[in-house]
C-alpha atoms as a PDB file:
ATOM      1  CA  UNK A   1      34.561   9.675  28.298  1.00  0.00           C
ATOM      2  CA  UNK A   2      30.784   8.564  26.751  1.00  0.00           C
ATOM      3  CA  UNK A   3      29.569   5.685  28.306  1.00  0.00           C
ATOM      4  CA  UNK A   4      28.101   2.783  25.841  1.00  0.00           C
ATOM      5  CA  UNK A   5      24.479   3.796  25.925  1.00  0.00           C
ATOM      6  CA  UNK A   6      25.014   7.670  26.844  1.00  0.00           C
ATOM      7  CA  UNK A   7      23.947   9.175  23.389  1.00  0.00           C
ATOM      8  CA  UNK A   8      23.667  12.856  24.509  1.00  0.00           C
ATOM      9  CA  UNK A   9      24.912  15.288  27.415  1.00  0.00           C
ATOM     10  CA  UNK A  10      22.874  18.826  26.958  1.00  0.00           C
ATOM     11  CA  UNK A  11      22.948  21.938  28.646  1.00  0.00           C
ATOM     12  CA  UNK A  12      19.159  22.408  26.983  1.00  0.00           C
ATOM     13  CA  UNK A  13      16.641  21.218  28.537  1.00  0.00           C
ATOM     14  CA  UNK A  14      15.500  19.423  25.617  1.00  0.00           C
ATOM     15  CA  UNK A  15      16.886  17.784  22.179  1.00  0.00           C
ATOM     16  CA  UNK A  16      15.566  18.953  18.911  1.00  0.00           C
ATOM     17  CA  UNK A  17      13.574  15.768  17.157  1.00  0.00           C
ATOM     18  CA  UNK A  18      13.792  13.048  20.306  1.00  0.00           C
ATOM     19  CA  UNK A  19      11.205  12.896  22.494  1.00  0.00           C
ATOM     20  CA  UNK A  20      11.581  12.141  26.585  1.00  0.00           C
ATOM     21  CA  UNK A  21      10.226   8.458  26.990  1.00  0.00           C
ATOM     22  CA  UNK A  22      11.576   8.356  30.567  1.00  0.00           C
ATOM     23  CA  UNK A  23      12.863  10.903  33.000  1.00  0.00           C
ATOM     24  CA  UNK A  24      15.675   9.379  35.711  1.00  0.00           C
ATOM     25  CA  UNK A  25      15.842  11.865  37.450  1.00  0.00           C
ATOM     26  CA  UNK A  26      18.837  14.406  39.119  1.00  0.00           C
ATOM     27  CA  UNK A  27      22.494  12.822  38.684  1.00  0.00           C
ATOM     28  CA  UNK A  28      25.704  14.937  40.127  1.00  0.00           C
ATOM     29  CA  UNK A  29      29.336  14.523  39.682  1.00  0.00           C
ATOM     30  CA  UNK A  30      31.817  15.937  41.610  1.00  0.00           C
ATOM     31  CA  UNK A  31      35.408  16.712  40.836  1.00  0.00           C
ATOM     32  CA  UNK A  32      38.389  17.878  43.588  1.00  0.00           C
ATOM     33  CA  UNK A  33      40.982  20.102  41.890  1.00  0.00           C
ATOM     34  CA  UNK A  34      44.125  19.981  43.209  1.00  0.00           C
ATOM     35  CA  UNK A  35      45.861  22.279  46.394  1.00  0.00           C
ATOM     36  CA  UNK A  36      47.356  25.694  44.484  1.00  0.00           C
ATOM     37  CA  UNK A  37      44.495  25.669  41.642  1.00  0.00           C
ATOM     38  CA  UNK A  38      42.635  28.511  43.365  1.00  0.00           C
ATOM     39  CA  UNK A  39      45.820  30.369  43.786  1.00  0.00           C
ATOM     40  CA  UNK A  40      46.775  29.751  39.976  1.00  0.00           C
ATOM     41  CA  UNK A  41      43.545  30.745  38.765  1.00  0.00           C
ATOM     42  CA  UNK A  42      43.679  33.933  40.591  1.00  0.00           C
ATOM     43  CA  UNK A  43      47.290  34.538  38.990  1.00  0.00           C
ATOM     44  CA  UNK A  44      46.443  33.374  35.727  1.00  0.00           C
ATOM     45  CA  UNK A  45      43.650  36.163  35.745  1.00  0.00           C
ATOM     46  CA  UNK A  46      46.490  38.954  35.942  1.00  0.00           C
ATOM     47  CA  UNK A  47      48.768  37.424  33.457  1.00  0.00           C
ATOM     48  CA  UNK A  48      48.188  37.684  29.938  1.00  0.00           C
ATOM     49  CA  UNK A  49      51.277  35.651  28.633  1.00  0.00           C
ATOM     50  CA  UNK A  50      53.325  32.304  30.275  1.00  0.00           C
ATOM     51  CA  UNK A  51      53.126  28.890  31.661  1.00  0.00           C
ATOM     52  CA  UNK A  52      50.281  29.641  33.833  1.00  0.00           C
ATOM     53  CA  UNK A  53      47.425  30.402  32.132  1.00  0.00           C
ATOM     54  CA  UNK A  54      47.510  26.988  30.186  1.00  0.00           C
ATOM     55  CA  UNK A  55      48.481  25.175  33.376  1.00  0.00           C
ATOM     56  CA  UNK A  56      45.620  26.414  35.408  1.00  0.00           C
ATOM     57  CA  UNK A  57      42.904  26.046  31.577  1.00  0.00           C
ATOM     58  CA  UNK A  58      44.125  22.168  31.227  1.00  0.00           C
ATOM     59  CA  UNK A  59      43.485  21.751  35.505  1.00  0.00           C
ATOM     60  CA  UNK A  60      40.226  23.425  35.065  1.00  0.00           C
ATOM     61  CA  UNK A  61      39.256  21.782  32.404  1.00  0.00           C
ATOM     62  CA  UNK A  62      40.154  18.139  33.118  1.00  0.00           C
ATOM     63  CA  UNK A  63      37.978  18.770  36.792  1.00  0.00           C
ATOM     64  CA  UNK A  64      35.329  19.674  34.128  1.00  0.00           C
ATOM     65  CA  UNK A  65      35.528  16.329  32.211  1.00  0.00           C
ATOM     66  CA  UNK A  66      36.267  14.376  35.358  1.00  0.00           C
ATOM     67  CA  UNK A  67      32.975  16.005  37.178  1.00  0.00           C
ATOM     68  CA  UNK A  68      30.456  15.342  33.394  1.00  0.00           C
ATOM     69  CA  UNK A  69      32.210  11.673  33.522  1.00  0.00           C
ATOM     70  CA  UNK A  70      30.807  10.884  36.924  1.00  0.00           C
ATOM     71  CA  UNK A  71      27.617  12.742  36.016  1.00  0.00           C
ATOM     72  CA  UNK A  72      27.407  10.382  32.839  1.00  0.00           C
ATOM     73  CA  UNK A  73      28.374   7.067  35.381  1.00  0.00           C
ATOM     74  CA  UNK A  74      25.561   8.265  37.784  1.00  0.00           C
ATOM     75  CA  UNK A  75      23.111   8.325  34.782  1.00  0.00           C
ATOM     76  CA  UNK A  76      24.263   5.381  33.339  1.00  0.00           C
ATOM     77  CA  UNK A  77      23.891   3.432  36.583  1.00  0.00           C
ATOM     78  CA  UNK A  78      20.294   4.814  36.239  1.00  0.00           C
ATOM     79  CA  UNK A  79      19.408   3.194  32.847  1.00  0.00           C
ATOM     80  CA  UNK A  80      19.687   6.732  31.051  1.00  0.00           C
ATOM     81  CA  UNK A  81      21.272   7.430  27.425  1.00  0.00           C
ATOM     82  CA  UNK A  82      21.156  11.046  27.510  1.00  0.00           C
ATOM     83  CA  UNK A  83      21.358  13.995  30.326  1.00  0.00           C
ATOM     84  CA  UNK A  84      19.394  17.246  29.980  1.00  0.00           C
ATOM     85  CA  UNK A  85      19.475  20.562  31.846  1.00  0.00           C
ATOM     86  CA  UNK A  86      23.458  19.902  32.624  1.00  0.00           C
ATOM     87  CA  UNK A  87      24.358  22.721  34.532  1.00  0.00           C
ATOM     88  CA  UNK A  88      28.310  23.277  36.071  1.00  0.00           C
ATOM     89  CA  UNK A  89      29.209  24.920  39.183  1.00  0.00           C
ATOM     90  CA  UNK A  90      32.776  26.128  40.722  1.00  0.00           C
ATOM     91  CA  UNK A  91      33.522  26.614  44.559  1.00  0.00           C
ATOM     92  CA  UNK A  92      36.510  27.252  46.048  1.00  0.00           C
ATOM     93  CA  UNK A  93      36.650  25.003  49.069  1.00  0.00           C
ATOM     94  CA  UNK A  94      38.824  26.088  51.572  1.00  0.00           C
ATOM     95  CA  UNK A  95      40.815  28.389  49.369  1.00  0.00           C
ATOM     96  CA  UNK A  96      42.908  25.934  48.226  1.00  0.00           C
ATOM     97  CA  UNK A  97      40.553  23.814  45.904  1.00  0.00           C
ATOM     98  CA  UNK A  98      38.371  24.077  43.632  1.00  0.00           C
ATOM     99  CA  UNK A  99      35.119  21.698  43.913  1.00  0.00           C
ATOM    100  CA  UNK A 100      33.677  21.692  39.916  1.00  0.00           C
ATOM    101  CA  UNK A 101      30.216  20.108  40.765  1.00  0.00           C
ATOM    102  CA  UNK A 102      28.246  19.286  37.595  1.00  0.00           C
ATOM    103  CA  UNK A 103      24.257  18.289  37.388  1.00  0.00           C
ATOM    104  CA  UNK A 104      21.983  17.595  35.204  1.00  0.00           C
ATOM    105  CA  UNK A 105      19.036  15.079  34.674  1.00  0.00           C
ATOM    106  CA  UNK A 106      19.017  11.469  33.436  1.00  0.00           C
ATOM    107  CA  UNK A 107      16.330  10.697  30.906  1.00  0.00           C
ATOM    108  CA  UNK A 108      15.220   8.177  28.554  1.00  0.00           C
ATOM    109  CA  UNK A 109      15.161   9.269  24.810  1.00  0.00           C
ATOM    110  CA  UNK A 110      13.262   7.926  22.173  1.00  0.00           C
END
């Protein structure tokens, strides 16, 4: 998932030690999760055992990595090597996907 010269992805708004030389700024990535997700999730929530619950973790969390990887293409497009301030968002769209948005912004470290 890193990108050659992505050396950090933070939800801080800062990185101990490295100093901003350049800020990018805002980068989003976007990820789609499939038809039944929102129905699974809401399942999942009133299970405690079975096939479900790990089904609808591994969906949620692969829209998670797909939505930081185009976050970390945007910034990388930009010139970045490291996002700051990442922040992730979930939305039902529809009520029959799941849009897993995640933000952030592209800087420069030293």
């Amino acid at each position: 998932m890193a990108k050659m010269g992505m050396e950090m992805v933070a939800t801080t708004d800062a990185i101990a030690g490295r100093e901003v030389r350049r800020c990018h700024g805002i980068v989003c990535g976007q990820s789609f999760v499939g038809e039944n997700v929102v129905a699974d999730v809401l399942n999942a929530i009133g299970e405690t055992l079975g096939g479900n619950k790990i089904l609808t973790k591994n969906k949620l969390s692969d829209a998670r990595d797909d939505a930081i990887a185009a976050l970390m293409d945007e910034a990388d497009k930009l010139g970045a090597n490291a996002i700051v301030g990442v922040r992730l968002d979930h939305e039902a769209v529809r009520g029959t996907m799941l849009l897993v948005t995640a933000t952030g912004t592209a800087v420069e470290l030293s």
